[in-house]
N, C-alpha and C. Protein backbone atom coordinates (compact mmCIF):
# COMPACT_ATOMS: atom_id res chain seq x y z
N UNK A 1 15.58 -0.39 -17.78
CA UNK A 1 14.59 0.27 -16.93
C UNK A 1 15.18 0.42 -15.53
N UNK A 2 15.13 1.52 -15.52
CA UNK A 2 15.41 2.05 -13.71
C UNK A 2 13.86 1.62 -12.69
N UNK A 3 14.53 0.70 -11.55
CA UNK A 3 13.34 0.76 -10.40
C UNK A 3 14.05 1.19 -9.39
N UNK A 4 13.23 1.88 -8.49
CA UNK A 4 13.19 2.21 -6.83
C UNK A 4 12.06 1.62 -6.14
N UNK A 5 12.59 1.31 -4.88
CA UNK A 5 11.16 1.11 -4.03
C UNK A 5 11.33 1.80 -2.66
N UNK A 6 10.15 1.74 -2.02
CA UNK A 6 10.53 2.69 -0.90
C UNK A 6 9.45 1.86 0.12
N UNK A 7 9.61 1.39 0.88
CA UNK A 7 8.38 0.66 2.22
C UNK A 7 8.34 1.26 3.03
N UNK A 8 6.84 1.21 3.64
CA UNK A 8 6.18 2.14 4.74
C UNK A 8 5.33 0.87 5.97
N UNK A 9 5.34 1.60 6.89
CA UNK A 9 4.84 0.74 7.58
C UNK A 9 3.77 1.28 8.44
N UNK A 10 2.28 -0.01 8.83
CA UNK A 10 1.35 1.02 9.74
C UNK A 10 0.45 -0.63 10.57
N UNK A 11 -0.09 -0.24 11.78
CA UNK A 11 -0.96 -1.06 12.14
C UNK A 11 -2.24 -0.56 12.05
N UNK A 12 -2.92 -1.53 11.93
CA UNK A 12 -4.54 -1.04 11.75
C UNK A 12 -5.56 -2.51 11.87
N UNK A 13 -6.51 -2.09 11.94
CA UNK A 13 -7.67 -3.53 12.17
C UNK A 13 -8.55 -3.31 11.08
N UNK A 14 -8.90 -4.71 11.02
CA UNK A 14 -10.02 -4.60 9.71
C UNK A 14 -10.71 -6.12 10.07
N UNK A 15 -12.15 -6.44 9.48
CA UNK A 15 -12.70 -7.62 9.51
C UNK A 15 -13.47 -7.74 8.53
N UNK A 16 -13.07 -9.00 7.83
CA UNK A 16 -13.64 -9.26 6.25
C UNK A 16 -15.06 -9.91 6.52
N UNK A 17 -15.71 -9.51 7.07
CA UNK A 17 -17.48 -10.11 7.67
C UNK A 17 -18.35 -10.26 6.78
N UNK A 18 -17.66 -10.27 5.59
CA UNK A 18 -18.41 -11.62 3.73
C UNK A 18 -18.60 -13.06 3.92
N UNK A 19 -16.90 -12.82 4.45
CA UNK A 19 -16.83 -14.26 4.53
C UNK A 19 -17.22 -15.51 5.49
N UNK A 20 -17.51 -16.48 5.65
CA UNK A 20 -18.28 -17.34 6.53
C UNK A 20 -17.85 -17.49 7.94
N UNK A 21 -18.59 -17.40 8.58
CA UNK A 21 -17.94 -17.14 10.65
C UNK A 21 -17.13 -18.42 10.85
N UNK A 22 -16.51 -19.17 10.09
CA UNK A 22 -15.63 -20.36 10.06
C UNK A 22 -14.28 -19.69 9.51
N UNK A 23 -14.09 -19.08 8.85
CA UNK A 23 -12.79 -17.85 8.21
C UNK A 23 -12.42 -17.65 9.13
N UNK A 24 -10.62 -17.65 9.59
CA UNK A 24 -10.68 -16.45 10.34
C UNK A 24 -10.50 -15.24 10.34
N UNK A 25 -10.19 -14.90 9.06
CA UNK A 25 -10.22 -13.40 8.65
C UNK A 25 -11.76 -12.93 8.73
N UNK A 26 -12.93 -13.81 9.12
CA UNK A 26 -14.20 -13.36 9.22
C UNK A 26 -14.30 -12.21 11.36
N UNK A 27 -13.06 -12.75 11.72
CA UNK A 27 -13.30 -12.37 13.35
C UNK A 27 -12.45 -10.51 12.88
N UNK A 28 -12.71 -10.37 13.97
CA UNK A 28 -12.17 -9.22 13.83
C UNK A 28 -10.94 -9.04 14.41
N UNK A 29 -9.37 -8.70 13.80
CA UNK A 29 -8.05 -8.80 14.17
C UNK A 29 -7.31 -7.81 13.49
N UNK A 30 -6.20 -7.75 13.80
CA UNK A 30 -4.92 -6.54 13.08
C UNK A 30 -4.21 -7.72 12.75
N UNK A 31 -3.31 -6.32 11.92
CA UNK A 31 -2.08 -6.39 11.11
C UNK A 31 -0.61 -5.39 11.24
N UNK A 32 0.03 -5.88 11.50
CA UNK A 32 1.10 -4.89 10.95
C UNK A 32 1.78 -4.72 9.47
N UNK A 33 1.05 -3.41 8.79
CA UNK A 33 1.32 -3.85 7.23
C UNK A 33 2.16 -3.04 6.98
N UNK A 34 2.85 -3.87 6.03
CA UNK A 34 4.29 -2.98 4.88
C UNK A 34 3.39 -2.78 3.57
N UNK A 35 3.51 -1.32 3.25
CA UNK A 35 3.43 -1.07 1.81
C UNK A 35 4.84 -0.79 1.07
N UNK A 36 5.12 -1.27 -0.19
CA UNK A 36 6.60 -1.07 -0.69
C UNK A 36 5.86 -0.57 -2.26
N UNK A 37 5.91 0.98 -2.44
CA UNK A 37 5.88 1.56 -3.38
C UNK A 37 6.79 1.28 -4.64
N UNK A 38 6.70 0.93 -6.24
CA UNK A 38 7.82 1.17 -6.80
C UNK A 38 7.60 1.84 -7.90
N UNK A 39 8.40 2.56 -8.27
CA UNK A 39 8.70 3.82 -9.16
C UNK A 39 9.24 2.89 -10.27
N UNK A 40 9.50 3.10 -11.79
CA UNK A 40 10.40 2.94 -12.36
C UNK A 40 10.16 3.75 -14.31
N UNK A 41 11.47 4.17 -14.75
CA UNK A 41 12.10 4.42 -15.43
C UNK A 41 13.13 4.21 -16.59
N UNK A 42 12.42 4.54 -17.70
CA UNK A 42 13.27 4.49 -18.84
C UNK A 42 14.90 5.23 -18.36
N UNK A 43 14.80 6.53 -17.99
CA UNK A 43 15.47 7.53 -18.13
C UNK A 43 15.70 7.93 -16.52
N UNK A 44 17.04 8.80 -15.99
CA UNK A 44 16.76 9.28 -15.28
C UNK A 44 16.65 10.81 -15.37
N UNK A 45 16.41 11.71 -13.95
CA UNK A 45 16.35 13.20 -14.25
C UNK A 45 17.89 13.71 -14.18
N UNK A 46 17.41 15.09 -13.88
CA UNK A 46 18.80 15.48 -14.27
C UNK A 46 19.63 15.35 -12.83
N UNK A 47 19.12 15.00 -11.96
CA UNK A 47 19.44 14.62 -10.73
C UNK A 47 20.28 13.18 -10.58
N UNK A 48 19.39 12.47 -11.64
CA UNK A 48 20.46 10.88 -11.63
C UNK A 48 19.74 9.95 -10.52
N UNK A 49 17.89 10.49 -10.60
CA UNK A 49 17.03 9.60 -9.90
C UNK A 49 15.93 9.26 -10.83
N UNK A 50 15.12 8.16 -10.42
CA UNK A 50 13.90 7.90 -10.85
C UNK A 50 12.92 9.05 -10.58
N UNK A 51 13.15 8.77 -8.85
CA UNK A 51 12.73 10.05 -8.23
C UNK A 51 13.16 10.55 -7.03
N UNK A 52 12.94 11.67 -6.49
CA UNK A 52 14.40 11.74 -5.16
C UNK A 52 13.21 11.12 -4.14
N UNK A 53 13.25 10.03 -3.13
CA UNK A 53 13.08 9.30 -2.11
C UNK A 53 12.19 10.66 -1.30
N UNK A 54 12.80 11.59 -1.12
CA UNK A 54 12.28 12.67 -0.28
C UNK A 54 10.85 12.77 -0.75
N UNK A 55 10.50 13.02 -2.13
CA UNK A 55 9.21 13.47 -2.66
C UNK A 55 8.05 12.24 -2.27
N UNK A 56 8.58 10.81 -1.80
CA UNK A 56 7.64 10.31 -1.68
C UNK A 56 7.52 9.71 0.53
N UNK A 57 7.69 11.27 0.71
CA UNK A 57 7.13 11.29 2.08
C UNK A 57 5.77 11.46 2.46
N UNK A 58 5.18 11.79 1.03
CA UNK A 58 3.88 12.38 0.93
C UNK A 58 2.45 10.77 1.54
N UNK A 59 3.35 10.24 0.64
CA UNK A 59 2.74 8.69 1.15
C UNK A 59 2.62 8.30 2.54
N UNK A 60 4.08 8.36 3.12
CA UNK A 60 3.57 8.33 4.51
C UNK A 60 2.69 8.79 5.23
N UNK A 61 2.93 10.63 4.78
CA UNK A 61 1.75 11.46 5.62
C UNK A 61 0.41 10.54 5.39
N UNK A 62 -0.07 10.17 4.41
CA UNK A 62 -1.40 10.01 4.02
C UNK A 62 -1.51 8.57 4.45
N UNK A 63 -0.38 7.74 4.78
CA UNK A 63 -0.90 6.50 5.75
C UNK A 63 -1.09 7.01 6.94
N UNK A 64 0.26 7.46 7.70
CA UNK A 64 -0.17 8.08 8.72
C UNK A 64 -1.56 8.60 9.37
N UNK A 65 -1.52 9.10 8.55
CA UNK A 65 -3.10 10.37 8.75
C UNK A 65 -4.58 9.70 8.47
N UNK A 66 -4.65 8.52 7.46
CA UNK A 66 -5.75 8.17 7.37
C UNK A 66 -5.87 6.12 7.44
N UNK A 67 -4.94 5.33 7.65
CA UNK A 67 -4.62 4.28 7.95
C UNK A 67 -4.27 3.81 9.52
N UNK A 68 -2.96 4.72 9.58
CA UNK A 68 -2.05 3.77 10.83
C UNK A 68 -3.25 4.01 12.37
N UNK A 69 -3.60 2.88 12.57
CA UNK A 69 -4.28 2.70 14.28
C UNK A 69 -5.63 3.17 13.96
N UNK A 70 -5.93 2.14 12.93
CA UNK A 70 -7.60 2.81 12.17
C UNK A 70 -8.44 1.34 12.41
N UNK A 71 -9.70 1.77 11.41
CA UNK A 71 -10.26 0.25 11.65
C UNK A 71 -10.44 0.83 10.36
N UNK A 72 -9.94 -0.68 9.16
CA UNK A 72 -9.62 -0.14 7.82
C UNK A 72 -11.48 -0.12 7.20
N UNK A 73 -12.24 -0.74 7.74
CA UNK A 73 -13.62 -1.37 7.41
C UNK A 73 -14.24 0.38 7.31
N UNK A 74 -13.77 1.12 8.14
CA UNK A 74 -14.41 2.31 8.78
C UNK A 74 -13.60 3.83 7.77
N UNK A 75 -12.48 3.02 7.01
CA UNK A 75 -11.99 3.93 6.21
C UNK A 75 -11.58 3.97 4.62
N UNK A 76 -12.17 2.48 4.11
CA UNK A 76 -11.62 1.75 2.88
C UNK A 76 -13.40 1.95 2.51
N UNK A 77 -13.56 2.46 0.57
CA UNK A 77 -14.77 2.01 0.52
C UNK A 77 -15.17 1.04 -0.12
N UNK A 78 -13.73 -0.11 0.10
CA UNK A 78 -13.85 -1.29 -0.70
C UNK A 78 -13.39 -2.22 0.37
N UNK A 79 -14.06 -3.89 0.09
CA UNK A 79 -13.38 -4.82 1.03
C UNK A 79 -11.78 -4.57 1.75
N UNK A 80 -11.63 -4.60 2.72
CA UNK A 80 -10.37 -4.32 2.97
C UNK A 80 -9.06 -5.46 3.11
N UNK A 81 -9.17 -6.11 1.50
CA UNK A 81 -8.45 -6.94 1.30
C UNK A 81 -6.79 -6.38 1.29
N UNK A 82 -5.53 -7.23 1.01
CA UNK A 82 -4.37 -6.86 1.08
C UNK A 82 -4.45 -6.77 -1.26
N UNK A 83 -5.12 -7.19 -2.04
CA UNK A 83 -5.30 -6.79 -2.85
C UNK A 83 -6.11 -5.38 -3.28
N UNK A 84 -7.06 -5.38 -2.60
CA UNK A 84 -7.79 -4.11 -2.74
C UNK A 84 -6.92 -2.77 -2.38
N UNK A 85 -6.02 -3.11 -1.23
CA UNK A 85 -5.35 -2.03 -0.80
C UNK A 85 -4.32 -1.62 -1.38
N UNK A 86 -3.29 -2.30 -1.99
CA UNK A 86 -2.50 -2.38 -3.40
C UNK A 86 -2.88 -1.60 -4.68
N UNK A 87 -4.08 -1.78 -4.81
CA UNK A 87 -5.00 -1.36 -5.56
C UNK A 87 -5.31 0.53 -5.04
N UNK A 88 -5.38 0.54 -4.52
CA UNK A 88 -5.89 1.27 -3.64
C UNK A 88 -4.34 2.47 -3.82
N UNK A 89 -3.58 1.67 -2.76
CA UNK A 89 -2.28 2.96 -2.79
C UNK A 89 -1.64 2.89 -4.10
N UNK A 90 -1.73 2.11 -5.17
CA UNK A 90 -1.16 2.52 -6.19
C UNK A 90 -2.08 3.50 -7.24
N UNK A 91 -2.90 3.64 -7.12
CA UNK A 91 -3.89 4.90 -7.38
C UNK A 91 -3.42 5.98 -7.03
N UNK A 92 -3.26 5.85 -5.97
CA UNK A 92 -2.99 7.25 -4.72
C UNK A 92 -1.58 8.15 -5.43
N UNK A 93 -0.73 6.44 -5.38
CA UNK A 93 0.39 7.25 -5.63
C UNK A 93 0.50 7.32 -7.64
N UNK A 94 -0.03 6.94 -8.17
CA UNK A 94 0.17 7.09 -9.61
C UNK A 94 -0.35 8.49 -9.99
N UNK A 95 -1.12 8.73 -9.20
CA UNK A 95 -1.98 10.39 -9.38
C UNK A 95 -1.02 10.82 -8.98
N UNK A 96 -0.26 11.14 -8.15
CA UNK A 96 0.94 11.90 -7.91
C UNK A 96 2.15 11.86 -8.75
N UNK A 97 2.92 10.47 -8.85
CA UNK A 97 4.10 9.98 -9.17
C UNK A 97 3.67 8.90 -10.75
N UNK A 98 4.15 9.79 -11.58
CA UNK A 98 3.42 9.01 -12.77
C UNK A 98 4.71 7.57 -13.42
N UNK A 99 5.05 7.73 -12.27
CA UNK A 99 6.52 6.76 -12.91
C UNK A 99 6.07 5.34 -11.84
N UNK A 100 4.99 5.56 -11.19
CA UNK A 100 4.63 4.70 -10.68
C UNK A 100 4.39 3.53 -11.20
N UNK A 101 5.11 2.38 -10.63
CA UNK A 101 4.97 0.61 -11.43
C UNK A 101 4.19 -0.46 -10.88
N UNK A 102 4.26 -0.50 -9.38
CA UNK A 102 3.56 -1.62 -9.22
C UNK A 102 3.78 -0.83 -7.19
N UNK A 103 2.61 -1.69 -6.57
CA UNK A 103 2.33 -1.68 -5.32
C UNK A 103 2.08 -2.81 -4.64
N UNK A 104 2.98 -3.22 -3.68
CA UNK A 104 2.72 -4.42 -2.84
C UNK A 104 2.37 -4.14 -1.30
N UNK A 105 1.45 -4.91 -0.39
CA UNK A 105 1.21 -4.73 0.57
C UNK A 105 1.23 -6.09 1.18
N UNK A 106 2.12 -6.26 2.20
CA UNK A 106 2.06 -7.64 3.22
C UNK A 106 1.13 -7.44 4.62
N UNK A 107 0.45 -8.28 4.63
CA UNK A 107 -0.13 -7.96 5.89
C UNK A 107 0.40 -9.29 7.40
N UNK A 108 0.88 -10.18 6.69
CA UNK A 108 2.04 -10.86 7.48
C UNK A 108 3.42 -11.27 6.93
N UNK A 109 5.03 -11.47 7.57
CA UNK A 109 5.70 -11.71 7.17
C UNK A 109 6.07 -12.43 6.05
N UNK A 110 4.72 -13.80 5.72
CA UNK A 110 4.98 -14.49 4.64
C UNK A 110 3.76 -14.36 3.52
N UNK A 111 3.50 -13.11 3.61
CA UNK A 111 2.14 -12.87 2.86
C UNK A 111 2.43 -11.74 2.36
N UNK A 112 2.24 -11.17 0.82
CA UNK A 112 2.12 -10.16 -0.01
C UNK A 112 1.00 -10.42 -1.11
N UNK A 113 0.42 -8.98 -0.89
CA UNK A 113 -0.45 -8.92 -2.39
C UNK A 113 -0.15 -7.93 -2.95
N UNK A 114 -0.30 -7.40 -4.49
CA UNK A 114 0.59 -6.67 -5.03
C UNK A 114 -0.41 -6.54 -6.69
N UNK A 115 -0.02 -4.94 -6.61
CA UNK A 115 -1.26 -4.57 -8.05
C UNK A 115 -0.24 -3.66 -8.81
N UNK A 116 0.27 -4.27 -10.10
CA UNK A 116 0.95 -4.11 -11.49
C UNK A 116 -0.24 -3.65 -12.32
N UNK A 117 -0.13 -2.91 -12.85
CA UNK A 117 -0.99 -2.73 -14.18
C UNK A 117 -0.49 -3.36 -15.48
């Protein structure tokens, strides 16, 4: 099996206000998050890719445009967990990129959540 991955990066705020005012993910704070898309493959094309890197600029635009310097509470219509959001862009991009495998999102250096089907 052929994999690629490709990481994007965006800041944004969000506040998980479920959880008990003792949390501190209950206050309201940012993140600087990495999403790392991965593609993978039996086969390659006739190019000798999974997929060419270029085609998945599309992702960016659509963090860009509806994520980066947001308040995620105000743009997610689900908790705006680092699982939900995994969840979330690997949707995005499987509707597009059907070679799509798995989606991870860190929202700190020693923190990843990540949605495999």
């Amino acid at each position: 099996m052929y994999r690629i991955t490709k990481e994007f990066h965006f800041s944004a705020s969000h506040q998980l206000d479920h959880l008990p005012d003792v949390h501190q993910c209950a206050r309201l704070h940012g993140h600087n998050y990495i999403v790392v898309v991965e593609l993978a493959s039996p086969i390659l094309n006739r190019n000798g890719f999974v997929r060419d890197y270029g085609e998945l600029k599309a992702l960016k635009t659509y963090i860009d445009d509806n994520f980066d310097h947001r308040h995620l509470n105000d743009v997610m219509d689900v908790v705006s967990t680092g699982e939900n959001m995994a969840r979330h862009f690997y949707d995005w991009c499987a509707a597009r990129w059907p070679e799509t495998s798995a989606v991870k999102v860190s929202e700190t250096p020693k923190t990843w959540a990540e949605y495999r089907p």
